[in-house]
C-alpha atoms as a PDB file:
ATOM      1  CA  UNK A   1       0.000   0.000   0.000  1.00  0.00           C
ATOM      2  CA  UNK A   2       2.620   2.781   0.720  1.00  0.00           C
ATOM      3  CA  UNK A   3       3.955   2.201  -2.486  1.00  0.00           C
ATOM      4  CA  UNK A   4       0.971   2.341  -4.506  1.00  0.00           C
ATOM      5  CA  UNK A   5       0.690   5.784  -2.404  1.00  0.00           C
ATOM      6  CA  UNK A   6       4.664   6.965  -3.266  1.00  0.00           C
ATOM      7  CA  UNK A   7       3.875   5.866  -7.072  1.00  0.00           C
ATOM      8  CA  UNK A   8       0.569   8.363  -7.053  1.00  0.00           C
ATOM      9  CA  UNK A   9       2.368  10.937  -5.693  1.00  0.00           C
ATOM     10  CA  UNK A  10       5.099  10.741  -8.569  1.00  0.00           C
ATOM     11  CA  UNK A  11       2.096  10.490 -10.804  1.00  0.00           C
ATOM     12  CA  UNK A  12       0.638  14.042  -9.687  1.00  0.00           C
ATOM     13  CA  UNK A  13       4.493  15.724  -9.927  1.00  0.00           C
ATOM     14  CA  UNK A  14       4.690  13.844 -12.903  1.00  0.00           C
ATOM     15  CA  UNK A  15       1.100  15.802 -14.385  1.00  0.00           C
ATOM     16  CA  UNK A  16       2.506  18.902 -12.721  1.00  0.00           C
ATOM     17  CA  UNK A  17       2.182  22.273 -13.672  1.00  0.00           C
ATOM     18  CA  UNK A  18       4.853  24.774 -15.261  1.00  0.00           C
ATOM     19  CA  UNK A  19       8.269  25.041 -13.434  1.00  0.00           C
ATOM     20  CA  UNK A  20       7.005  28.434 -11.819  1.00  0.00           C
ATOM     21  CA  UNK A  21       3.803  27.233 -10.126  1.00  0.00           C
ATOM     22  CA  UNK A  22       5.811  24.813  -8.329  1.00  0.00           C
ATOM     23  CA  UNK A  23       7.529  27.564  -7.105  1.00  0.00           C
ATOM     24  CA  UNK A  24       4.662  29.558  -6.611  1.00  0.00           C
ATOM     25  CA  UNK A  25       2.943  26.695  -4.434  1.00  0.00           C
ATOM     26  CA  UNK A  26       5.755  26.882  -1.922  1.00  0.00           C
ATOM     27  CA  UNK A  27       6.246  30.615  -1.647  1.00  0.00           C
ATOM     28  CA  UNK A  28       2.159  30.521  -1.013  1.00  0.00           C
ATOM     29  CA  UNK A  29       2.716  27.854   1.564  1.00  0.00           C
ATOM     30  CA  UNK A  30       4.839  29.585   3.331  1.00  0.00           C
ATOM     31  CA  UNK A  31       3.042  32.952   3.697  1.00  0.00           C
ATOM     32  CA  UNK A  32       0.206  31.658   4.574  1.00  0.00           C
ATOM     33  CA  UNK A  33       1.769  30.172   7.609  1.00  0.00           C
ATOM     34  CA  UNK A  34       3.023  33.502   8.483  1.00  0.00           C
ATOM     35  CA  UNK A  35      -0.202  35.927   7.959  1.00  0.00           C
ATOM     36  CA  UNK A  36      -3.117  36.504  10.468  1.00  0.00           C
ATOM     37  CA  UNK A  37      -5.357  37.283   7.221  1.00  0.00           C
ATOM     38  CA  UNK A  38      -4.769  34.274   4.854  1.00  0.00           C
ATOM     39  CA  UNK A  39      -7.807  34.877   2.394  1.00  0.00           C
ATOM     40  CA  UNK A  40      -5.888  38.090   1.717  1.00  0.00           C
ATOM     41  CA  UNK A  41      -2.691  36.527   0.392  1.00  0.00           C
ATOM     42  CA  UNK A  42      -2.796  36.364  -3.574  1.00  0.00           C
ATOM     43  CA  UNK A  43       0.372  35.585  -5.385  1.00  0.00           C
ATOM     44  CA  UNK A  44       0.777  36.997  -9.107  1.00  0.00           C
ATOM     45  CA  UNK A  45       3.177  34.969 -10.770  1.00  0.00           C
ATOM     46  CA  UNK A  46       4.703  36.544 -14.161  1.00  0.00           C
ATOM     47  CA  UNK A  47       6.682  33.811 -16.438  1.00  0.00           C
ATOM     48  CA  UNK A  48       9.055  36.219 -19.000  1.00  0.00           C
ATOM     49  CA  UNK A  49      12.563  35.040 -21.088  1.00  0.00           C
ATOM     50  CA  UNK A  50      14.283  36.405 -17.908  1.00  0.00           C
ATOM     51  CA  UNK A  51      12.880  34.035 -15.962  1.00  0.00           C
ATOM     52  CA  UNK A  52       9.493  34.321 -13.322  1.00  0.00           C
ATOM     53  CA  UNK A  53       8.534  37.140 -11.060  1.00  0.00           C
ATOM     54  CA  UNK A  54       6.230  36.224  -7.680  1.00  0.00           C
ATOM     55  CA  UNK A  55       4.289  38.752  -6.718  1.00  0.00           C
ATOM     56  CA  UNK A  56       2.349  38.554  -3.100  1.00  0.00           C
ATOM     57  CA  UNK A  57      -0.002  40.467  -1.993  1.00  0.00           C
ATOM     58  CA  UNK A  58      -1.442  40.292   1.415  1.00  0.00           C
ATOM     59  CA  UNK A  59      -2.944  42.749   4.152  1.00  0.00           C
ATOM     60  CA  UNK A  60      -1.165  45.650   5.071  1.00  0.00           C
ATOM     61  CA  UNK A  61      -1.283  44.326   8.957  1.00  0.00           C
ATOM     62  CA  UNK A  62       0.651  41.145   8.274  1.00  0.00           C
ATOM     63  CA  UNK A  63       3.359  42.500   5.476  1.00  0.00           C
ATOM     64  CA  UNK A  64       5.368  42.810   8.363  1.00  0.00           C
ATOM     65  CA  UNK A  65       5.441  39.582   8.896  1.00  0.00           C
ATOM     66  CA  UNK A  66       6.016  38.667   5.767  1.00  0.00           C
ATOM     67  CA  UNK A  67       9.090  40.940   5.474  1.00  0.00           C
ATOM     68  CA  UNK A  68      10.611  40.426   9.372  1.00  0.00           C
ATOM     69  CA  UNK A  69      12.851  42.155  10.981  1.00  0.00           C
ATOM     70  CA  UNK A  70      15.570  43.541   8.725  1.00  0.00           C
ATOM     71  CA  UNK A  71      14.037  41.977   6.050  1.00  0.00           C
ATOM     72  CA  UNK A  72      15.230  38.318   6.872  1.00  0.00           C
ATOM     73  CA  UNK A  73      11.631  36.476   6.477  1.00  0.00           C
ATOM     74  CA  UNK A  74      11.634  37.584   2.846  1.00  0.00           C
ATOM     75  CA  UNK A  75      15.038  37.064   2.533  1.00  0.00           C
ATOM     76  CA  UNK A  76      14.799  33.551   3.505  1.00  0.00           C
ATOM     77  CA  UNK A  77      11.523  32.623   1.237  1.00  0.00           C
ATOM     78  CA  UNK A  78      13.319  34.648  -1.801  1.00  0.00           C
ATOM     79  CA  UNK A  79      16.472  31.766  -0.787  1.00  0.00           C
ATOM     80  CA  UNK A  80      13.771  29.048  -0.760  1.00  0.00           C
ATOM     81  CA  UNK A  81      12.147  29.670  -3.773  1.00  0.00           C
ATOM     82  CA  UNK A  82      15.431  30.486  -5.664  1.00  0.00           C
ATOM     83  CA  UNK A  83      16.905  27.352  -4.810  1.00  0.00           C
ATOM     84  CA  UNK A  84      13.240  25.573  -5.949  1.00  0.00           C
ATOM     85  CA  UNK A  85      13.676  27.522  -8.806  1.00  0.00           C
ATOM     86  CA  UNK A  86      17.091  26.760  -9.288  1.00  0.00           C
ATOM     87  CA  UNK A  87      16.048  22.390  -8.890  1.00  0.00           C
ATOM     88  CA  UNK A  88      12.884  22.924 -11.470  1.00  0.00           C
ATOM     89  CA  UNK A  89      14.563  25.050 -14.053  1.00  0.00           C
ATOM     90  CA  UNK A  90      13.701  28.783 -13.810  1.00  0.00           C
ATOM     91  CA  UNK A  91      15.477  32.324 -12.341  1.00  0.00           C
ATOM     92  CA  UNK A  92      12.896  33.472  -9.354  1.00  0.00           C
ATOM     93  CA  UNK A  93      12.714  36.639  -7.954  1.00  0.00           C
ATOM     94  CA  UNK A  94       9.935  37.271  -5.045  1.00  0.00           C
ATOM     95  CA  UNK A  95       8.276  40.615  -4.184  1.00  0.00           C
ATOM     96  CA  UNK A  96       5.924  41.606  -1.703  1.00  0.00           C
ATOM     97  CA  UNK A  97       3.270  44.458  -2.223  1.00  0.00           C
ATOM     98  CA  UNK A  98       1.756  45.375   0.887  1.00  0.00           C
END
């Protein structure tokens, strides 16, 4: 049984999406576990030749917390989803828009 469930899993990465939404998946992921106000958070995601910009908006209140102290929460999901990024195929760059 748990590999019929490890072989369905590799099915659904296998059916994935493009490069970026994998990205996009974790960086949403992650700020949700950091906001107060989840049904605020949207992500944007623009794919170009340069590679994909991430966009996420989310209430003024909790783009704090997005950003942390000195800037080192964003800092570490812009590492995360650069290194994703890196693994999948694509240049990332995350921004936040309060």
């Amino acid at each position: 049984m748990t590999s019929e469930v490890i072989e369905g899993m590799r099915d659904q990465d296998q059916i994935a999406e493009e490069p970026s939404d994998k990205v996009a998946d974790l960086v949403e992921y992650v700020v949700c576990g950091l906001v107060d106000d989840v049904d605020a958070v949207t992500l944007d995601v623009v794919d170009s030749d340069d590679g994909t910009l991430i966009e996420v908006s989310c209430a003024e209140a909790d783009a704090g917390k997005v950003i942390g102290r000195r800037g080192r929460t964003i800092k570490a999901i812009r590492t995360l989803a650069r290194a994703l990024g890196q693994r999948v195929g694509t240049s990332v760059e995350v921004e936040v828009l309060g």
